[in-house]
Protein backbone atom coordinates (compact mmCIF):
# COMPACT_ATOMS: atom_id res chain seq x y z
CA UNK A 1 -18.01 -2.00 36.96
CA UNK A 2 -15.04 -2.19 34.60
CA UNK A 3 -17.25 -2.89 31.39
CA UNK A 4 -18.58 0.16 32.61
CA UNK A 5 -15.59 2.59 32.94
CA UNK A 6 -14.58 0.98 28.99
CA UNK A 7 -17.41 1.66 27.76
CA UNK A 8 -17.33 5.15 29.16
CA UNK A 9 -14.03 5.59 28.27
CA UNK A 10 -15.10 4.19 24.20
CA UNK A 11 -18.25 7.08 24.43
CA UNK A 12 -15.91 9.76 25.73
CA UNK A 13 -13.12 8.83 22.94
CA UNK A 14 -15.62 8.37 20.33
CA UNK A 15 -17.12 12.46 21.14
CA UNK A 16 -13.11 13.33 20.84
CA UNK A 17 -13.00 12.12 16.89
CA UNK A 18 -16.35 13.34 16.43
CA UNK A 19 -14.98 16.90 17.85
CA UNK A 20 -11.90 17.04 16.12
CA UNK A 21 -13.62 15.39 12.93
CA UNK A 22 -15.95 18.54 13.32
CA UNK A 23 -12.60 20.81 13.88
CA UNK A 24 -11.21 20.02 10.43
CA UNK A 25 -13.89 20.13 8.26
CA UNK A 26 -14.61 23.35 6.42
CA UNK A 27 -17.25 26.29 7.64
CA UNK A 28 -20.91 25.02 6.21
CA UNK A 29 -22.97 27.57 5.28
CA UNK A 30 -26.79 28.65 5.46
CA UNK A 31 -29.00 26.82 2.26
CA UNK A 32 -30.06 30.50 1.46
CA UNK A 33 -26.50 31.94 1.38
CA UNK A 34 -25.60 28.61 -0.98
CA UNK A 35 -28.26 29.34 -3.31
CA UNK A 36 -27.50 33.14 -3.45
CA UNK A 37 -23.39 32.23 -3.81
CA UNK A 38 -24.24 29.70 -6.85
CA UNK A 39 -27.35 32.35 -8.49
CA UNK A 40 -24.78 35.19 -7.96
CA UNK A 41 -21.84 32.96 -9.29
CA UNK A 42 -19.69 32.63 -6.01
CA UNK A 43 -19.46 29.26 -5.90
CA UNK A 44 -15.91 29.03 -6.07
CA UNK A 45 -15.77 30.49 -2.21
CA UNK A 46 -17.53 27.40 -1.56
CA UNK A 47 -15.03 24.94 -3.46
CA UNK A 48 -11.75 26.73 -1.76
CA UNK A 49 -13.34 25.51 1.55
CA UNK A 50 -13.18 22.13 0.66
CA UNK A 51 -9.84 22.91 -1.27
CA UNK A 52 -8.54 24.12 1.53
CA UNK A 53 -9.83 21.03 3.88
CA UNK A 54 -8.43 18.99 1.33
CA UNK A 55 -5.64 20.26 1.22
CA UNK A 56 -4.67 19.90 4.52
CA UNK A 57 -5.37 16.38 4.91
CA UNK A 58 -3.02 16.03 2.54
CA UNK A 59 -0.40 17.81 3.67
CA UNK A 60 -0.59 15.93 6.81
CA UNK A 61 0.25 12.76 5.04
CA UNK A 62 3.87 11.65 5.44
CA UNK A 63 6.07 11.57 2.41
CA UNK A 64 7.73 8.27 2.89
CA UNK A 65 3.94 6.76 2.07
CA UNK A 66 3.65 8.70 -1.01
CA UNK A 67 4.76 6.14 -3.16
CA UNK A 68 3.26 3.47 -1.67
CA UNK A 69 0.20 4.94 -2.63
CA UNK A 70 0.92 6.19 -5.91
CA UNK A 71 1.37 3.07 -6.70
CA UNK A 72 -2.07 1.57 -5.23
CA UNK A 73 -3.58 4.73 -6.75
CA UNK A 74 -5.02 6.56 -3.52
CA UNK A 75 -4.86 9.86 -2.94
CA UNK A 76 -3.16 11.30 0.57
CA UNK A 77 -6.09 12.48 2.17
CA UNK A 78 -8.39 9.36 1.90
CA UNK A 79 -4.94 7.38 3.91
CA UNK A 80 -5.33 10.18 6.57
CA UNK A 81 -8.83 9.38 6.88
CA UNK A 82 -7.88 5.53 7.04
CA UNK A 83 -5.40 6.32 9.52
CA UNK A 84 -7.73 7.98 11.87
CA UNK A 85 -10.27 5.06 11.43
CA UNK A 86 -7.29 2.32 12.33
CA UNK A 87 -6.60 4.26 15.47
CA UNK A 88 -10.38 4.74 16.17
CA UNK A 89 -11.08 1.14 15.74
CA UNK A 90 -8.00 -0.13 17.77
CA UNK A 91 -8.37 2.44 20.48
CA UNK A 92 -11.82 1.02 20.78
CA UNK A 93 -10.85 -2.34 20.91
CA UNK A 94 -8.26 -1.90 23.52
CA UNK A 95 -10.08 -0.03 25.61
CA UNK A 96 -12.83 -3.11 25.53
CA UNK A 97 -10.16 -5.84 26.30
CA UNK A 98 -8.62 -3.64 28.69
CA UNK A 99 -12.01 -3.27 30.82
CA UNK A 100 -12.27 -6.87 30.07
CA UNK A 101 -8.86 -8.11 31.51
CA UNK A 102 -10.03 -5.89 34.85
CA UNK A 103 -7.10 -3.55 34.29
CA UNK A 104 -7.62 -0.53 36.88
CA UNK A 105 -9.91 2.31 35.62
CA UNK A 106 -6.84 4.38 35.88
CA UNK A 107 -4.89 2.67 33.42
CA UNK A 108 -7.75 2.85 31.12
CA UNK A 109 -6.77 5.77 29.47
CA UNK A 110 -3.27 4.35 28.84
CA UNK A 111 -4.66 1.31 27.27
CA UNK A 112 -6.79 3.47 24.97
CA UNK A 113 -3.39 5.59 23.66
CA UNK A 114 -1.19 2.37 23.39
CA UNK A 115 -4.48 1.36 20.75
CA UNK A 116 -4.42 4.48 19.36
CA UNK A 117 -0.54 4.17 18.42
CA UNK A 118 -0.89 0.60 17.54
CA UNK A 119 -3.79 1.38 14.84
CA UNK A 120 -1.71 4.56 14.05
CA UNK A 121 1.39 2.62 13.01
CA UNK A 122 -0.60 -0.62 11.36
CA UNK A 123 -2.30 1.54 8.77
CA UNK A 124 1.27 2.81 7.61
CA UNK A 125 1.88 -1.57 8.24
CA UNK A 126 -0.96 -2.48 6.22
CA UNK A 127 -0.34 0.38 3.46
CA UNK A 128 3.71 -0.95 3.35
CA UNK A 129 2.18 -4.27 2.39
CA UNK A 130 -0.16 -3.76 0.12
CA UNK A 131 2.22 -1.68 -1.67
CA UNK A 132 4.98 -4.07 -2.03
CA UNK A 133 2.08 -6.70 -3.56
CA UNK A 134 1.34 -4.29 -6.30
CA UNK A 135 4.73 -3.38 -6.95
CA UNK A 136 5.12 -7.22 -7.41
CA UNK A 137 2.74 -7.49 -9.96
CA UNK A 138 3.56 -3.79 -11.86
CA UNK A 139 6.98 -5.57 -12.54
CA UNK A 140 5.51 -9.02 -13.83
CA UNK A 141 2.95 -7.00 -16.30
CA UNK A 142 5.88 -4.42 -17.05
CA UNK A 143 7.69 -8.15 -17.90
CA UNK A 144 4.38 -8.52 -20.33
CA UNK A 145 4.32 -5.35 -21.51
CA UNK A 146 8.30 -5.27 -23.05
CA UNK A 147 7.66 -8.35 -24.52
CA UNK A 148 4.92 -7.46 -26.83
CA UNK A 149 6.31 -3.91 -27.81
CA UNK A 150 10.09 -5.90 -28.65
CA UNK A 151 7.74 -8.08 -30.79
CA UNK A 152 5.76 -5.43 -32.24
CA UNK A 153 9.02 -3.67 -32.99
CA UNK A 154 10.48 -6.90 -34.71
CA UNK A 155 7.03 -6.57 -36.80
CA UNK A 156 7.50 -3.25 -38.16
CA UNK A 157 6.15 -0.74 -35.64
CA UNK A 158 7.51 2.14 -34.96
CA UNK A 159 8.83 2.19 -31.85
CA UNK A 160 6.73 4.80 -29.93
CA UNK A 161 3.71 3.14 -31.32
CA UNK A 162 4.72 -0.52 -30.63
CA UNK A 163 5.49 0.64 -26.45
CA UNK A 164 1.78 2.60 -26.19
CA UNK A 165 0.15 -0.23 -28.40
CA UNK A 166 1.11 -3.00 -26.21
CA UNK A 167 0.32 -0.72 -23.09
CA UNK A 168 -2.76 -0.53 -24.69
CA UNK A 169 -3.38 -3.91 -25.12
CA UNK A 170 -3.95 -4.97 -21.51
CA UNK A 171 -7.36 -3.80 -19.48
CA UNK A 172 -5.43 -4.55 -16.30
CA UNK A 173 -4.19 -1.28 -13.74
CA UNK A 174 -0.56 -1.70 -14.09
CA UNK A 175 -1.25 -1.61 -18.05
CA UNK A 176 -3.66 1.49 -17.47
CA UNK A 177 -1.14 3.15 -15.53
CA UNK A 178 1.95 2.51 -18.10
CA UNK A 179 -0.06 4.26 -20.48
CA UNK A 180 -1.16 7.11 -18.60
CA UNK A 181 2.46 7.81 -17.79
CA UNK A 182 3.52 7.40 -21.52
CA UNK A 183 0.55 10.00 -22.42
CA UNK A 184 1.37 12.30 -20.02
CA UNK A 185 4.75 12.60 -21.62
CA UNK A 186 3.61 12.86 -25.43
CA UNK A 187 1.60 15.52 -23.84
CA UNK A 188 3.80 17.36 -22.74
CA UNK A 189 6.14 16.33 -25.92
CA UNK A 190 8.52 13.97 -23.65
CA UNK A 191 10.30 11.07 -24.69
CA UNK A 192 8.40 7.69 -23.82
CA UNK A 193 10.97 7.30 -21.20
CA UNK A 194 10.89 10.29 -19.53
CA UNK A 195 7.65 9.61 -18.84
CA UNK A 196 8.48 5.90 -17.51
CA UNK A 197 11.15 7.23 -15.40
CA UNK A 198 8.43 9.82 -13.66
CA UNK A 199 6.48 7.11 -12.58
CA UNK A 200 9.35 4.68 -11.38
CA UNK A 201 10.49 7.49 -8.91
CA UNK A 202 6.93 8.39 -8.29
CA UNK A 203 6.12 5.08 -7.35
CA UNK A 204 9.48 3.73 -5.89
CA UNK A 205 9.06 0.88 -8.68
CA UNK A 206 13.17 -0.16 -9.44
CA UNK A 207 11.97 -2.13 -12.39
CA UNK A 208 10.91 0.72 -14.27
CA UNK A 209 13.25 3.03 -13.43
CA UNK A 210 15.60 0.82 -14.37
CA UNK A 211 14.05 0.19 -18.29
CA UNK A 212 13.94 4.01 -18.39
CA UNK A 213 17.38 4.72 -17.95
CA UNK A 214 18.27 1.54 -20.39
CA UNK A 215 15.86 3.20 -22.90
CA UNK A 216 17.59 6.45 -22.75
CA UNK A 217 20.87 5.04 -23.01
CA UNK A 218 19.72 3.40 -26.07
CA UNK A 219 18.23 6.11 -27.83
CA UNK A 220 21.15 7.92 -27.03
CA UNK A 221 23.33 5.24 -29.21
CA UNK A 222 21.14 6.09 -31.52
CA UNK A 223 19.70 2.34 -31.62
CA UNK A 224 16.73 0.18 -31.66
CA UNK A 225 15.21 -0.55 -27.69
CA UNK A 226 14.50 -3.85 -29.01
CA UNK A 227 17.25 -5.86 -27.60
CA UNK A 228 16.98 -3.26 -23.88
CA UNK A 229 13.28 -4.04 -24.30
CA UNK A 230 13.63 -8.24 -24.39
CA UNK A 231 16.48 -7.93 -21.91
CA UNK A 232 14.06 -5.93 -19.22
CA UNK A 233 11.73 -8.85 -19.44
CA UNK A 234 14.23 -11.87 -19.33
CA UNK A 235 15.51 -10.01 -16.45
CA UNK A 236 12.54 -9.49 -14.91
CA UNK A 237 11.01 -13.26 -15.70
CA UNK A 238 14.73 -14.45 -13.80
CA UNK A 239 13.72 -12.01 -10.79
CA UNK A 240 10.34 -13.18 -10.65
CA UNK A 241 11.84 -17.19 -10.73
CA UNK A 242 14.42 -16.27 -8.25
CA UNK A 243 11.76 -15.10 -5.62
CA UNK A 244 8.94 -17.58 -6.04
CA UNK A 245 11.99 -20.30 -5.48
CA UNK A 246 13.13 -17.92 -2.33
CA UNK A 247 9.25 -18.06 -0.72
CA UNK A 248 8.71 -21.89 -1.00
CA UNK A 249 12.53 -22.64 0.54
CA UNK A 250 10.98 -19.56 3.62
CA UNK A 251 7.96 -21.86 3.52
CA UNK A 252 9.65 -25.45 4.26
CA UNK A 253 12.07 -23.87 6.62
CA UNK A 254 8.81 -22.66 8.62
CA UNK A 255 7.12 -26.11 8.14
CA UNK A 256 9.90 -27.92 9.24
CA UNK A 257 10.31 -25.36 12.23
CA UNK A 258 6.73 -26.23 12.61
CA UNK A 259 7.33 -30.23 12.96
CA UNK A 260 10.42 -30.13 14.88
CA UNK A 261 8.48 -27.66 17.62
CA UNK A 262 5.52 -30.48 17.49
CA UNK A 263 8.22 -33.06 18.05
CA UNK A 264 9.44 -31.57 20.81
CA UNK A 265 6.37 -31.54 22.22
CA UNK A 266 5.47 -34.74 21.53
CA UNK A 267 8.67 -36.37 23.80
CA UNK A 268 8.30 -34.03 26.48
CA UNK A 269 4.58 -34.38 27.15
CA UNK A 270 3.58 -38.22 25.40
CA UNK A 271 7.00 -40.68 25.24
CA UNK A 272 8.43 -38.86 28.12
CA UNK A 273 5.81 -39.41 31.30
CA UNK A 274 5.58 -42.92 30.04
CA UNK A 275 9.36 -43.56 29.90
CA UNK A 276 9.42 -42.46 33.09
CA UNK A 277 6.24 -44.21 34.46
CA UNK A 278 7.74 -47.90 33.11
CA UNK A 279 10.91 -47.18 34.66
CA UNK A 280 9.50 -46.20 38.22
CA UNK A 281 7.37 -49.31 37.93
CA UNK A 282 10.16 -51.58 37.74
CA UNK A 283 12.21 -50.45 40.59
């Protein structure tokens, strides 16, 4: 009877999303009226709808995960959609194990919000961590990427040329993404920097803001980013040294956690009852 009520209560939530999936998305219109709008050249009308469904998905995105996912390269919207399917999926789930634990039909409901929130809050979880990886690895390839343009400027490249030429050099996405920030700023007839420090701020990446604002100073000067360039990446190689040496001590502290909890055990369930067991026997 209770695998009943969940499942009732999973078909009933499941027509709610479908219903308010239905809500947000944008008017559809007849196949003749489509034809007629794109023959007759109207079918802009057509695009503002979605425009303006896109639009507000992505408004509804929070701006404290906008970096996170300028830096994995998502746009808001598809996280709002990813959102809605983390609280769909854990809503389901707890309203299963609920119905499965023979928690009152009443409290049903309850279970199925407390999923809801709990899938709600792990996408923004998931997204936090995910982030944090690739900002991990934009900082080892911007490491990479300042050491070949300081050697390329040691060469004889000019020093615009040497940064987007050893950008250029890598297939990987952090490279990809260094140069489409240095583009966008010859395109708009920036300074390399300015264009570096866009995407540090855009993408809450320290690292890069931080060779930005050395770059500037430099120019500034009026001298050669050469040295600023080599001293990013030492800097960075030290940070990088400093927190693989930080993980593995967190790792043997938790093993050792680990064996002193198993020790534990061990007396109180093994050496203990048969401490206790020889010493009864003798008296």
């Amino acid at each position: 009877m209770i695998l009943a009520w969940a499942v009732a209560a999973g078909v009933l939530f499941a027509a709610g999303v479908t219903a308010v999936a239905w809500g947000l998305r944008p008017p559809l219109a007849r196949l003749d009226r489509q034809v007629d709008a794109v023959l007759g050249g109207r079918a802009a009308a057509t695009d503002r709808a979605w425009r303006r469904w896109h639009d507000r998905l992505a408004a509804s995105t929070p701006s404290a995960a906008l970096p996170d996912l300028t830096v994995l390269g998502r746009a808001p919207e598809d996280f709002v959609i990813s959102r809605l399917l983390w609280a769909t999926g854990w809503l389901a789930a707890a309203t299963v194990v609920a119905g499965l634990a023979g928690i009152a039909p009443a409290l049903l409901p309850v279970a199925a919000a407390a999923g809801a929130l709990a899938g709600w809050m792990m996408a923004v979880h998931a997204l936090h961590d995910r982030a944090a990886k690739a900002r991990r690895t934009l900082a080892l390839a911007v490491a990479a990427w300042t050491q070949m343009a300081a050697l390329m400027i040691r060469a004889g490249v000019t020093d615009e040329q040497a940064m987007r030429r050893a950008a250029a050099a890598g297939d990987h996405w952090t490279f990809r993404m260094l140069t489409a920030a240095m583009d966008r700023a010859v395109a708009n007839q920036r300074e390399l920097w300015s264009g570096l420090d866009d995407l540090g701020h855009a993408a809450d990446v320290t690292e890069i803001r931080q060779l930005a604002a050395e770059l500037r100073l430099t120019e500034t000067a009026g001298g050669t980013p050469t040295e600023a360039l080599l001293a990013r990446a030492d800097a960075l190689r030290q940070d990088e040294l400093a927190n693989q040496l930080t993980a593995a001590k967190a790792a043997r502290l938790k093993q050792d956690i680990v064996l002193g909890a198993l020790g534990i055990v061990l007396v109180l369930y093994i050496i203990y009852p048969t401490v206790r067991t020889l010493l009864d026997s003798r008296m």
